[in-house]
C-alpha atoms as a PDB file:
ATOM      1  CA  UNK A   1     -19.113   5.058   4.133  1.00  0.00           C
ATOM      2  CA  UNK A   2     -20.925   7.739   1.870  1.00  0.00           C
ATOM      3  CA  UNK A   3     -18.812  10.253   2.245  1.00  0.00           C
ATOM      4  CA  UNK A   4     -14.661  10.493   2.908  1.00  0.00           C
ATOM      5  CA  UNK A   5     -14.919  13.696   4.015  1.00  0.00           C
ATOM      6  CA  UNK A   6     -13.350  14.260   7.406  1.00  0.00           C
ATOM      7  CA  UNK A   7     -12.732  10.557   7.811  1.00  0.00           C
ATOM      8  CA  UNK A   8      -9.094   9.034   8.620  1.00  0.00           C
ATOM      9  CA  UNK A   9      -7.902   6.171   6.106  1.00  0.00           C
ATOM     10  CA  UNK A  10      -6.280   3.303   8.868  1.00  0.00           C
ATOM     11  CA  UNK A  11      -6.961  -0.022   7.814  1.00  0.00           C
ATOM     12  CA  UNK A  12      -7.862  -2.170   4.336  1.00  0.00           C
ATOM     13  CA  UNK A  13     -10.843  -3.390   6.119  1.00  0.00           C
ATOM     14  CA  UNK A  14     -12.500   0.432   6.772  1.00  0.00           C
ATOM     15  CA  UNK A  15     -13.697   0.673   2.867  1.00  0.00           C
ATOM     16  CA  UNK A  16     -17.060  -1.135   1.290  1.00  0.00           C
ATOM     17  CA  UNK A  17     -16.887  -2.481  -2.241  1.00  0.00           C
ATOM     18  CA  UNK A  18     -18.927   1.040  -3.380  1.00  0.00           C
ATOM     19  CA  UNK A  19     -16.367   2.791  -1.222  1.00  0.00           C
ATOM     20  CA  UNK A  20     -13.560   1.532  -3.573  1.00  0.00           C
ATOM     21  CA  UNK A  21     -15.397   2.129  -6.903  1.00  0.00           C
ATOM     22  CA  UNK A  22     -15.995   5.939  -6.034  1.00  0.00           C
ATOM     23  CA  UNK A  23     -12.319   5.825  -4.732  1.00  0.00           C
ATOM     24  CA  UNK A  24     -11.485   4.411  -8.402  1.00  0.00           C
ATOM     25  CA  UNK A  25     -13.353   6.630 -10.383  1.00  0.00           C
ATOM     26  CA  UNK A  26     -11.937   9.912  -9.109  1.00  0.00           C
ATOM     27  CA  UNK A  27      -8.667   8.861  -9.273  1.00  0.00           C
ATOM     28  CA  UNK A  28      -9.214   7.506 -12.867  1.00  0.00           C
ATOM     29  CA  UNK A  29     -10.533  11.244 -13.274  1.00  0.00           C
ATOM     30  CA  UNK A  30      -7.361  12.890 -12.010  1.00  0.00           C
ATOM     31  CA  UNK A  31      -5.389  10.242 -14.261  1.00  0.00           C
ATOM     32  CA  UNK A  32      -6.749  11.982 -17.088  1.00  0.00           C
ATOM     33  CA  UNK A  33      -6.965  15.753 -15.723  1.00  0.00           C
ATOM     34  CA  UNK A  34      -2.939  15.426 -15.608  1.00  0.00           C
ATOM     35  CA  UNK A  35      -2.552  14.343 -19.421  1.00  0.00           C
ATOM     36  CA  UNK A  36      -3.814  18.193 -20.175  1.00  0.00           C
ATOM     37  CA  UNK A  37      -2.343  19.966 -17.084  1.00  0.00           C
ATOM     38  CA  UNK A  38      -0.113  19.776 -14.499  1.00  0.00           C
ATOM     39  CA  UNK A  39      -1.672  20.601 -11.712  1.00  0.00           C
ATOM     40  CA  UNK A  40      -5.330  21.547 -10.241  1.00  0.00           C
ATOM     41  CA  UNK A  41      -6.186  24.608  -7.891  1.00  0.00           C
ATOM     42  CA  UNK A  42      -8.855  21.928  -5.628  1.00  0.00           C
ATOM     43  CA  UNK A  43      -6.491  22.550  -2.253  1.00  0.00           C
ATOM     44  CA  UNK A  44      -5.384  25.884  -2.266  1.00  0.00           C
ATOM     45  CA  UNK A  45      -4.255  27.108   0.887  1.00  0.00           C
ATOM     46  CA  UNK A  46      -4.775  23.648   2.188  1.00  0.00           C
ATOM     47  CA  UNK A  47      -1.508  21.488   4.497  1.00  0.00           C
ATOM     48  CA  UNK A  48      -0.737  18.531   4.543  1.00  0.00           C
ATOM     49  CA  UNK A  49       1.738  17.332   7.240  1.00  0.00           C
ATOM     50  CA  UNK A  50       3.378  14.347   5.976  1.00  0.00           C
ATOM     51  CA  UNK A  51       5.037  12.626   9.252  1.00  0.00           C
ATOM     52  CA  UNK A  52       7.621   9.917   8.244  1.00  0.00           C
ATOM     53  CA  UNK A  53       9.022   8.035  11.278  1.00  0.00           C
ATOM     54  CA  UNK A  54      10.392   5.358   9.057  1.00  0.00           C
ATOM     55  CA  UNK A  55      12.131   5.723   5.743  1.00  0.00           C
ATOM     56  CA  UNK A  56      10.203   6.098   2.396  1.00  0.00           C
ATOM     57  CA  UNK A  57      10.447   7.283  -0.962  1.00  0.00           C
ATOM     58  CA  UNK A  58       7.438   6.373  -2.698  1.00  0.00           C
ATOM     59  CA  UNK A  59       4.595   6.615  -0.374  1.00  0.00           C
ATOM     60  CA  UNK A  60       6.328   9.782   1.180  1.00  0.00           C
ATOM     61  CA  UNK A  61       6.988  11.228  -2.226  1.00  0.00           C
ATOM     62  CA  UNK A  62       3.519  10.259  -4.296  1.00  0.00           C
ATOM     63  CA  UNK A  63       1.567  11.812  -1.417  1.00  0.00           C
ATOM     64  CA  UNK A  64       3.766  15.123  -1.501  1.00  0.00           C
ATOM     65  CA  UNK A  65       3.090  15.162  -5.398  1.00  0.00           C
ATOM     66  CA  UNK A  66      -0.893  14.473  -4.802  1.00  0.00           C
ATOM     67  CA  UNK A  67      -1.611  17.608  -2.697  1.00  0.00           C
ATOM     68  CA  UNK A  68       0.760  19.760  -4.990  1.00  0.00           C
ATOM     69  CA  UNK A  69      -0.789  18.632  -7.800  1.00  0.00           C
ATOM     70  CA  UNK A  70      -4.116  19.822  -6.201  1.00  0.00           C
ATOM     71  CA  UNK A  71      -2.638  22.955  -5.631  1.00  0.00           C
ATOM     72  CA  UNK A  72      -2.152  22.519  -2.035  1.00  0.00           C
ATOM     73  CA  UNK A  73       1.105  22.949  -0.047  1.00  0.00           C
ATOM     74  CA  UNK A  74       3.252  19.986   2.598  1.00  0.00           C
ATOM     75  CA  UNK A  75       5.270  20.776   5.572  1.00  0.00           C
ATOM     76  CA  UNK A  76       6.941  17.532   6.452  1.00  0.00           C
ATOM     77  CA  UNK A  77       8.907  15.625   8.900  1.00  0.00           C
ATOM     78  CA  UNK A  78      12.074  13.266   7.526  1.00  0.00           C
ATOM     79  CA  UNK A  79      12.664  11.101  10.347  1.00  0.00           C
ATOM     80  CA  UNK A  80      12.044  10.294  13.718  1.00  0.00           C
ATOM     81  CA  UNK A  81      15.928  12.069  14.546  1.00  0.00           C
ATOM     82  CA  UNK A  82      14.722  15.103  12.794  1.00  0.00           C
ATOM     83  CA  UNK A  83      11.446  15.237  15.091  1.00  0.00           C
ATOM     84  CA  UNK A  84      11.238  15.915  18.712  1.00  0.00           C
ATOM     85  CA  UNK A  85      10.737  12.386  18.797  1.00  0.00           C
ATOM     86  CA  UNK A  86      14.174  11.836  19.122  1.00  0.00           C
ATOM     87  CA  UNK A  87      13.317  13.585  22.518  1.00  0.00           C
ATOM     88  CA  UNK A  88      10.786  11.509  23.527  1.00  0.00           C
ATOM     89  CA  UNK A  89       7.661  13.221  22.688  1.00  0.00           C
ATOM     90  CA  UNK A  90       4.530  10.987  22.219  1.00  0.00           C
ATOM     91  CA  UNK A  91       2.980  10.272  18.805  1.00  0.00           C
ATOM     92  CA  UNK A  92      -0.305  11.745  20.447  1.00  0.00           C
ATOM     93  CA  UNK A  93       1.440  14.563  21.161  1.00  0.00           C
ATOM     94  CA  UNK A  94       2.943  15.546  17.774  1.00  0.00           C
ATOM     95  CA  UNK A  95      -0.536  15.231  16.091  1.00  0.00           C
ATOM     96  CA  UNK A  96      -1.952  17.039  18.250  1.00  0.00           C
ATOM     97  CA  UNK A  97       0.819  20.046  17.805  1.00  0.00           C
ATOM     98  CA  UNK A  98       1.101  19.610  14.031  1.00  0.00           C
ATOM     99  CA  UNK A  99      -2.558  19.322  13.781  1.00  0.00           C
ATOM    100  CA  UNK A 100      -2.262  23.081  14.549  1.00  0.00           C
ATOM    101  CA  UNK A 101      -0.383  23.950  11.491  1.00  0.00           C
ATOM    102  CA  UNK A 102      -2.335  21.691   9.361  1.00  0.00           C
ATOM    103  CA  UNK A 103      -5.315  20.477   7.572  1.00  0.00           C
ATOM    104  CA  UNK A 104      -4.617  16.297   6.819  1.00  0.00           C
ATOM    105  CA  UNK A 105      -1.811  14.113   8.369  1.00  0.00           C
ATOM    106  CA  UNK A 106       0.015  11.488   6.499  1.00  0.00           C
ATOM    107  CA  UNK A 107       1.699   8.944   8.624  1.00  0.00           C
ATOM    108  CA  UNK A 108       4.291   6.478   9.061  1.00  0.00           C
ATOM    109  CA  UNK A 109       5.656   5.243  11.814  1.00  0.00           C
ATOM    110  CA  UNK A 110       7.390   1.677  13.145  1.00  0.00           C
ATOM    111  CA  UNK A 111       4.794   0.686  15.814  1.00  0.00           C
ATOM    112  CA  UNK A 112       1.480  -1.161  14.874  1.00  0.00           C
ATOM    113  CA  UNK A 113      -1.713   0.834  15.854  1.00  0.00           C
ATOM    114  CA  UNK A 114       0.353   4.384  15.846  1.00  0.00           C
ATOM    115  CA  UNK A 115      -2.115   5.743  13.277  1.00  0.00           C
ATOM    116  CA  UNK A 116      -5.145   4.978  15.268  1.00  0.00           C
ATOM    117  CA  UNK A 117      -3.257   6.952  18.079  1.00  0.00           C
ATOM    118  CA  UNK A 118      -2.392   9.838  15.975  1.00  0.00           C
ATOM    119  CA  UNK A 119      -6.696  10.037  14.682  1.00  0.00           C
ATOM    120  CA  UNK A 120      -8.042   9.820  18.152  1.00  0.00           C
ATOM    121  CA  UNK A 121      -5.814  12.450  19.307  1.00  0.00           C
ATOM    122  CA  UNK A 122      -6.741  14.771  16.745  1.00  0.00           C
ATOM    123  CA  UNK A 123     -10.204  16.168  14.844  1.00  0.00           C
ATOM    124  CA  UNK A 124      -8.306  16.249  10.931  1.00  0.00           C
ATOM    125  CA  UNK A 125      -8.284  13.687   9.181  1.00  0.00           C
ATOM    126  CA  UNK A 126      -5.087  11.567   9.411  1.00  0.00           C
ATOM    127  CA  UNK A 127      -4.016   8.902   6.360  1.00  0.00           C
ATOM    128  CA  UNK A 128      -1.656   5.912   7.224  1.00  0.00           C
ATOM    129  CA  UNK A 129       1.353   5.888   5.375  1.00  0.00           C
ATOM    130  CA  UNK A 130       2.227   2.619   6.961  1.00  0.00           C
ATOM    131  CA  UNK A 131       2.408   1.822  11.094  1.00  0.00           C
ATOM    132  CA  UNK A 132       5.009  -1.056  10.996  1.00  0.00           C
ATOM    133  CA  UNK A 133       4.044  -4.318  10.076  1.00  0.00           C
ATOM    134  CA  UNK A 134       0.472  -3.376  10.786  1.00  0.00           C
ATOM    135  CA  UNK A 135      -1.848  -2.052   7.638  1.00  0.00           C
ATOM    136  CA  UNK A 136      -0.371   0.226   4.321  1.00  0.00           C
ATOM    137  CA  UNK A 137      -4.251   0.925   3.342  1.00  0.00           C
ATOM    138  CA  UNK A 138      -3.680   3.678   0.395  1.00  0.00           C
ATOM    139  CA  UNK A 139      -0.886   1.631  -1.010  1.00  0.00           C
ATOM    140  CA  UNK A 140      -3.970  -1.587  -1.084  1.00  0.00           C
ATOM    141  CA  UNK A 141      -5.647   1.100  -2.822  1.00  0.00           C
ATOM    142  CA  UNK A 142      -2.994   2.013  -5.626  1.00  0.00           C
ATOM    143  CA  UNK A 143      -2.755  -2.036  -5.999  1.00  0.00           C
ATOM    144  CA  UNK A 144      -6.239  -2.648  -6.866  1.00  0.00           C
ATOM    145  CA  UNK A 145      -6.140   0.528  -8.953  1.00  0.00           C
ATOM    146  CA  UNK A 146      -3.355  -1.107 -10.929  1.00  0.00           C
ATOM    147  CA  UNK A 147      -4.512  -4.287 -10.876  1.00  0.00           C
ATOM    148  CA  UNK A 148      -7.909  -2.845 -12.357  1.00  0.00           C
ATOM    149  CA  UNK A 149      -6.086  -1.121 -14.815  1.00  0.00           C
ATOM    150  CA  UNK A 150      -3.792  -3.998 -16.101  1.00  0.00           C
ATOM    151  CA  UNK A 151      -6.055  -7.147 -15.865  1.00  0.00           C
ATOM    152  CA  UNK A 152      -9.115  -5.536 -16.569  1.00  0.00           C
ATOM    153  CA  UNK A 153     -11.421  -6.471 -13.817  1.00  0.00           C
ATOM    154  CA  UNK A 154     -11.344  -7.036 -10.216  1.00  0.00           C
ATOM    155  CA  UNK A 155     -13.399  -9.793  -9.548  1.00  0.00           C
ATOM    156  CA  UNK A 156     -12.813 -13.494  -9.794  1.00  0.00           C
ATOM    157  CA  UNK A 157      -9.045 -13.058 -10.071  1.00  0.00           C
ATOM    158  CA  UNK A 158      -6.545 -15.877  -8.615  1.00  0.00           C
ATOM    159  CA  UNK A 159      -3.474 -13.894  -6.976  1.00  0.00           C
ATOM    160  CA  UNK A 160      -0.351 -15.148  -5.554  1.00  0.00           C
ATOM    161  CA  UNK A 161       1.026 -13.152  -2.718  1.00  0.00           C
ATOM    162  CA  UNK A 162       4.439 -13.933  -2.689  1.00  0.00           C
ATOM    163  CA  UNK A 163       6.967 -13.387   0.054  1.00  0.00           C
ATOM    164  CA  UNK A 164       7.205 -11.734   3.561  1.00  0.00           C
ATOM    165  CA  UNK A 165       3.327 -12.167   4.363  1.00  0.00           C
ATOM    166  CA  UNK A 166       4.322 -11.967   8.254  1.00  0.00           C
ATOM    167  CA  UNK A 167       5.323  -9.093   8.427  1.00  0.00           C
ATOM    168  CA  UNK A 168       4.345  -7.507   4.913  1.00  0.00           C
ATOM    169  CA  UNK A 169       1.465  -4.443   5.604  1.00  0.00           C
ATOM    170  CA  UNK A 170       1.065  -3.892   1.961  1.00  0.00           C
ATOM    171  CA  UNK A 171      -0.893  -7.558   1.759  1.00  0.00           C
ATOM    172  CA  UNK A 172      -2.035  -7.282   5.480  1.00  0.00           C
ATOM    173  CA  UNK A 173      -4.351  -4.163   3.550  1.00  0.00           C
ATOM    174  CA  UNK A 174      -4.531  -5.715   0.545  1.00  0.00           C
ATOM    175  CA  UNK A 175      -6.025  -8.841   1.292  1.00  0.00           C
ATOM    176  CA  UNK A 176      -9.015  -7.073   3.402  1.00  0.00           C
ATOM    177  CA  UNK A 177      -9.822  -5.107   0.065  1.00  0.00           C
ATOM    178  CA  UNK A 178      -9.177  -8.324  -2.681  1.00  0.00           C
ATOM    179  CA  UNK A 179     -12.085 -10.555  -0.086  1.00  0.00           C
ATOM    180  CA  UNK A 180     -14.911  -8.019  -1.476  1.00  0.00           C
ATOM    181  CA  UNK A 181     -13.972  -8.739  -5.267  1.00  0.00           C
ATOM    182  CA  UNK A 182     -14.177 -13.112  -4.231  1.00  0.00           C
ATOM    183  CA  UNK A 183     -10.255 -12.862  -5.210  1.00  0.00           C
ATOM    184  CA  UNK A 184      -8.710 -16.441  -4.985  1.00  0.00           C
ATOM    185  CA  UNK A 185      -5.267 -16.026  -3.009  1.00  0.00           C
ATOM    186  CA  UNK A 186      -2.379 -18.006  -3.063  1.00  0.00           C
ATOM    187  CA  UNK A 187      -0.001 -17.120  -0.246  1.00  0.00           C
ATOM    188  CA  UNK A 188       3.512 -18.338  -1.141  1.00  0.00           C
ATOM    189  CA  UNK A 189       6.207 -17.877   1.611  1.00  0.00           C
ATOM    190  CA  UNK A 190       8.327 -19.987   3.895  1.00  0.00           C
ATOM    191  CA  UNK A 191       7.136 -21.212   6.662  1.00  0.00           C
ATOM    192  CA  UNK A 192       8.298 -18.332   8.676  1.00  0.00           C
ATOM    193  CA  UNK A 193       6.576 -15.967   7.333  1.00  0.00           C
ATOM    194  CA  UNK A 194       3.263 -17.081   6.781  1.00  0.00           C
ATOM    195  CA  UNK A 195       0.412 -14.778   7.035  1.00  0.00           C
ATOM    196  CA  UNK A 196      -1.079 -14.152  10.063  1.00  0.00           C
ATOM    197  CA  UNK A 197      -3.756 -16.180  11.528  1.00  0.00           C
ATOM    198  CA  UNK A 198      -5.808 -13.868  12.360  1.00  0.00           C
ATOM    199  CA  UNK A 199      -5.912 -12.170   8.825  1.00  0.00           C
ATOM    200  CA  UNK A 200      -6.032 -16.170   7.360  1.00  0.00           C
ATOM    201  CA  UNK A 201      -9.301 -17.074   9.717  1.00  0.00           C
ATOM    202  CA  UNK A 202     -10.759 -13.773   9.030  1.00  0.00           C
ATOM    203  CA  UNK A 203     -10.819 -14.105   4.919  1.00  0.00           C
ATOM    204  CA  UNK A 204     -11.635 -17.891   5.482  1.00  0.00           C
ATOM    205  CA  UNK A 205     -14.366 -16.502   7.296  1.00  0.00           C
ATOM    206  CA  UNK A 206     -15.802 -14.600   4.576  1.00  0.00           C
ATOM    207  CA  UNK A 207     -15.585 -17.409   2.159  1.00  0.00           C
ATOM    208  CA  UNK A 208     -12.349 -16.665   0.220  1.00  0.00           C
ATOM    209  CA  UNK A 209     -10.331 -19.581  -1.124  1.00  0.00           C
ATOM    210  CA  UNK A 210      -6.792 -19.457   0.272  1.00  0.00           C
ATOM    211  CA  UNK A 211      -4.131 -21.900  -0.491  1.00  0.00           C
ATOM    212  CA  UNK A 212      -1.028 -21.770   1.569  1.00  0.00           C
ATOM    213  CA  UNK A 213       1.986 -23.285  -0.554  1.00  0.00           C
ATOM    214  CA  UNK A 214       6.018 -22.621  -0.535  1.00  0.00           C
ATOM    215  CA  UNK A 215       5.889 -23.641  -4.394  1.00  0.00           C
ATOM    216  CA  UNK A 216       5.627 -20.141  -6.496  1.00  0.00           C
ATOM    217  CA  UNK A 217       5.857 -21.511  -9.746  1.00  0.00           C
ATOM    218  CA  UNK A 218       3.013 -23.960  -9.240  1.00  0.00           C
ATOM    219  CA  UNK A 219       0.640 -21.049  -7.571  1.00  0.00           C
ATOM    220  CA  UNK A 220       2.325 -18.786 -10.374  1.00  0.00           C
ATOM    221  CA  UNK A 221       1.094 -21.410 -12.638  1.00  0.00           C
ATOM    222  CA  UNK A 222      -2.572 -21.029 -11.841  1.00  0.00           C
ATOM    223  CA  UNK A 223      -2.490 -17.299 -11.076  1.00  0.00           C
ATOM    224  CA  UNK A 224      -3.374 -14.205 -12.902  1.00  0.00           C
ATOM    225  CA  UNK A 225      -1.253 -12.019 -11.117  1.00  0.00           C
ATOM    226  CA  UNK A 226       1.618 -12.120  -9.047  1.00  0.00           C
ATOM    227  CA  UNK A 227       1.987  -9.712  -5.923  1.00  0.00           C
ATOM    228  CA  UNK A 228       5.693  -9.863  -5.132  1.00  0.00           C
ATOM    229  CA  UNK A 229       6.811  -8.198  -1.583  1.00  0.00           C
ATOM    230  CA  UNK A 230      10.461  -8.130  -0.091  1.00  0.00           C
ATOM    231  CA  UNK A 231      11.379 -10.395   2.673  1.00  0.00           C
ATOM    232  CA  UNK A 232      12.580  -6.986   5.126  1.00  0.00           C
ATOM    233  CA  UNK A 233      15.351  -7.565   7.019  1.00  0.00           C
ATOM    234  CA  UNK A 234      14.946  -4.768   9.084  1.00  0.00           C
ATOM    235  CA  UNK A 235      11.634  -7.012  10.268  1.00  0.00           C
ATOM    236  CA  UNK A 236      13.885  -9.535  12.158  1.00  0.00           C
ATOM    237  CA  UNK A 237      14.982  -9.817  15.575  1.00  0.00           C
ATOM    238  CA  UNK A 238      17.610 -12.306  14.546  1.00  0.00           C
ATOM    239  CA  UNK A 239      19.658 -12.020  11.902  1.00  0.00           C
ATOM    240  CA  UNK A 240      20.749 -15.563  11.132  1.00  0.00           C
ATOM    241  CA  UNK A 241      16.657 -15.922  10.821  1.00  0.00           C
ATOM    242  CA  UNK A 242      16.772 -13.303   7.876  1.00  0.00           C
ATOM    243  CA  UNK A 243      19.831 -15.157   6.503  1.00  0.00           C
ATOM    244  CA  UNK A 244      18.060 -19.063   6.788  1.00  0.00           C
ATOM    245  CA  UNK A 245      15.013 -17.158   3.951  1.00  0.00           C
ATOM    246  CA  UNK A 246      16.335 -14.281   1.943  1.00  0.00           C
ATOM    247  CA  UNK A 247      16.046 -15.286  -1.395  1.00  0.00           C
ATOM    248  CA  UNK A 248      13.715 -17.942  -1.127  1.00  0.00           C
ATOM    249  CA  UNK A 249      11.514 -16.368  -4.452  1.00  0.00           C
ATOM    250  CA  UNK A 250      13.022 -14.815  -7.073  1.00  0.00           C
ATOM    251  CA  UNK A 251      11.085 -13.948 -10.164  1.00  0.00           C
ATOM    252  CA  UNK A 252      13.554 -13.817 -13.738  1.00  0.00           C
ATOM    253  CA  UNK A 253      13.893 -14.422 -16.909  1.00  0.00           C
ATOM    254  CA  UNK A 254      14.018 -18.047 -16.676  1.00  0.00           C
ATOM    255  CA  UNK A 255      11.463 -18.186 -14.242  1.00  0.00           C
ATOM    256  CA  UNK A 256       9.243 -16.349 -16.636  1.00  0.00           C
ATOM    257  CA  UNK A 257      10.110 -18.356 -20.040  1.00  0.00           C
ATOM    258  CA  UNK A 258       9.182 -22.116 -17.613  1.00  0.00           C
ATOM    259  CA  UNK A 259       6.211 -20.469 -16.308  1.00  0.00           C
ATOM    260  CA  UNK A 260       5.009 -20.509 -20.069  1.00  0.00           C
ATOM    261  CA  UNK A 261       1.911 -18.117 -19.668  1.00  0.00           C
ATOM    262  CA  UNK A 262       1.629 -14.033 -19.489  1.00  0.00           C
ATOM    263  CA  UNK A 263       1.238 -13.002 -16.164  1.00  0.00           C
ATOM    264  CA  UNK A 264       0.764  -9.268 -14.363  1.00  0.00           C
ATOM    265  CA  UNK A 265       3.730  -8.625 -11.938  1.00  0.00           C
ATOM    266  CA  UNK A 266       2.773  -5.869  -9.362  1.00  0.00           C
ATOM    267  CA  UNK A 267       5.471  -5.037  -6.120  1.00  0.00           C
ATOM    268  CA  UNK A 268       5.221  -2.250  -3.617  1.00  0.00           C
ATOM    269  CA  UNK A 269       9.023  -1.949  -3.766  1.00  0.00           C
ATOM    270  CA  UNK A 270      11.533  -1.540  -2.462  1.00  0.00           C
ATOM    271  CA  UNK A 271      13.143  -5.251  -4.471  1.00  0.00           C
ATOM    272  CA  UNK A 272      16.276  -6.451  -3.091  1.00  0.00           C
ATOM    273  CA  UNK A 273      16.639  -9.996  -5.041  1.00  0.00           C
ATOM    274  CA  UNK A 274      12.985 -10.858  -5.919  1.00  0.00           C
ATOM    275  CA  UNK A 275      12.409  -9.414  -9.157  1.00  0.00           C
ATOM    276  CA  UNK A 276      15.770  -9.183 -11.744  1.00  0.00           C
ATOM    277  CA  UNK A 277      16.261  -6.442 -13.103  1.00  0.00           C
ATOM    278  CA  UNK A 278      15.809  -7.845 -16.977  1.00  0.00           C
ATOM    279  CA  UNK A 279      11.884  -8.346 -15.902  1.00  0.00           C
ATOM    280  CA  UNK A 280      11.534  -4.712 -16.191  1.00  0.00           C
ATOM    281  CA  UNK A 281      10.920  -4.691 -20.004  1.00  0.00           C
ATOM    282  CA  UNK A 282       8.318  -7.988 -19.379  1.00  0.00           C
ATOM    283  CA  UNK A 283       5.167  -6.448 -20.743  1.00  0.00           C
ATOM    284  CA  UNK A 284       3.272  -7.653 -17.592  1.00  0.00           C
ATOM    285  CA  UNK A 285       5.824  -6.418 -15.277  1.00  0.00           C
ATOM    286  CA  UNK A 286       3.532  -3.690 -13.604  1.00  0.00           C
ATOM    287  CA  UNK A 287       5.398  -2.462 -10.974  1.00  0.00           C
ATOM    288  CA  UNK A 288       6.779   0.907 -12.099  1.00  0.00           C
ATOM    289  CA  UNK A 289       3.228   1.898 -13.785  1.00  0.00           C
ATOM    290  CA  UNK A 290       1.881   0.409  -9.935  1.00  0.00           C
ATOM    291  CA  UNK A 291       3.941   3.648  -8.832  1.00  0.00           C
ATOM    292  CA  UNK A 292       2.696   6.326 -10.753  1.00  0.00           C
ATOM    293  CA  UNK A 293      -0.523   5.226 -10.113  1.00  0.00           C
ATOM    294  CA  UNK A 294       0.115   6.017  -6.338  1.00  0.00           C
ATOM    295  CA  UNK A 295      -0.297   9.804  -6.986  1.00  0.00           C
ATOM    296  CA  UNK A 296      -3.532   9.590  -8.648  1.00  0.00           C
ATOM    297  CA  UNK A 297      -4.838   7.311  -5.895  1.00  0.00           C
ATOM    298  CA  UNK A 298      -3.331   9.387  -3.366  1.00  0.00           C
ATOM    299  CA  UNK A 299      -5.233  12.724  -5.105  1.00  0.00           C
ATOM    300  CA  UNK A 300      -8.343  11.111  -4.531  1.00  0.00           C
ATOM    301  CA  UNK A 301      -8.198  10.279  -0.958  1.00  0.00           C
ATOM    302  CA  UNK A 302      -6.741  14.027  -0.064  1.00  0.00           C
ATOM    303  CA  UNK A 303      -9.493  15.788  -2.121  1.00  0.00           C
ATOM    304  CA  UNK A 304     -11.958  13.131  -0.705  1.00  0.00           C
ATOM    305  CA  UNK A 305     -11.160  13.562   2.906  1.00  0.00           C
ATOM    306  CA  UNK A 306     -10.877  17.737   2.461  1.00  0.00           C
ATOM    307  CA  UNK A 307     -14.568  17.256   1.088  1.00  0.00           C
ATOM    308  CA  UNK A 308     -13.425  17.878  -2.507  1.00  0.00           C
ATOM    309  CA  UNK A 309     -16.301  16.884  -4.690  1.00  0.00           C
END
């Protein structure tokens, strides 16, 4: 991939190892444009439709502040009842109608493959904001940006993913982007909620070492950075299945003072129970810097796709 222009962002696996240093560097540059100003006049007159069929604050929010802060505008849907969804109409067919009013779609929606749908159906570029338990590609993107930024480097790193890797799209995309950088992943969660095979067999594939524990602290142990997702409830068919692992990692105080090593703490968030509340003041604990880096990463995929050079 040369060039983002006109291109749709759907899956962790889409992007090169060049792709994601270009990716980087401009949103490293827009870091520092918005320490002397607040916003930039690269969009003007541009749209974005952001389409959120599922609830969000962050992604939702960080993408609305991206293409303001490049000086475009965002006409937006809330929810699938506040969408003619609610009256059956076809994710094909509301790209293709709000493709009419605008120049890049953001998505989200609860149905695997919906953002594929929604870029076949229309010639704009469409981003994907998250399609169930499918792919979260541009939030991979703002992880490896932080990750870059707090550890220092990308390659060679050990990683634990911790948590709901079943039905978790934040290290569905991740992992595709963390197998060009040799990244040796520990995936911690109960047996449950393993990561897929498919995704498994695939980085095995390409080499990557991947140890499958339920032990946190000992992958923890021999990890520079912790990747902490929420087991999501609203992921289960069964309740008393959500019940039998809630809580099954929980990263605190005490947790942190046995581990007995400084360690980089990254989470897409929402938490429920996984990370207390007194980690926030841990210097490694990442996860609210992780979120402001979202807009700068976010910038650089809407200038990139509008052919912003």
């Amino acid at each position: 991939m040369t060039s983002l222009k006109g291109k749709d962002i759907l899956h962790g696996n889409q992007f090169s190892k060049e792709d994601i240093d270009t990716i980087l560097q401009v949103a490293a540059g827009f870091e520092k444009d918005l320490q002397n100003q607040d916003s930039l006049s690269l969009l003007p007159g541009k749209i974005m439709a952001a389409l959120f069929f599922e609830p969000s604050t962050r992604t939702r929010l960080s993408f609305e502040t991206a293409m303001l802060r490049l000086g475009g505008g965002v006409i937006s849907v809330a929810s699938a009842e506040s969408s003619s969804a609610a009256k059956g109409e076809t994710v094909v067919d509301t790209a293709k109608t709000v493709a009419q009013y605008a120049d890049v779609i953001v998505m989200r929606h609860p149905r695997i493959g919906s953002a594929k749908e929604a870029a076949d159906a229309v010639s704009i570029p469409v981003l994907n904001g998250g399609d169930g338990a499918g792919q979260h590609p541009t939030q991979a993107l703002q992880d490896i940006y932080t990750i870059q930024k707090e550890v220092g480097s990308l390659n060679d790193l050990s990683i634990s993913l911790v948590g709901d890797l079943k039905n978790g799209r934040t290290v569905h995309a991740l992992v595709e982007l963390l197998s060009l950088f040799k990244a040796r992943l520990f995936m911690v969660s109960p047996a449950l909620l393993r990561m897929p095979e498919e995704i498994s067999s695939r980085l095995k594939a390409k080499g990557l070492a991947i140890i499958e524990t339920e032990d946190m602290a000992e992958a923890a142990s021999q990890s520079d950075l912790v990747y902490m997702t929420r087991i999501q409830k609203e992921r289960f068919a069964n309740v008393s299945d959500y019940e039998a692992v809630k809580g099954s990692y929980i990263i605190n105080a005490k947790f942190l003072e046995e581990l007995k090593k400084k360690i980089t703490i990254l989470h897409p968030l929402p938490r429920v129970d996984e990370i207390h509340p007194e980690v926030d003041n841990y210097p490694g604990a990442a996860y609210f810097r992780q979120v402001r880096n979202g807009v700068y990463v976010r910038m650089a995929l809407l200038a990139m796709v509008m052919g912003v050079k």
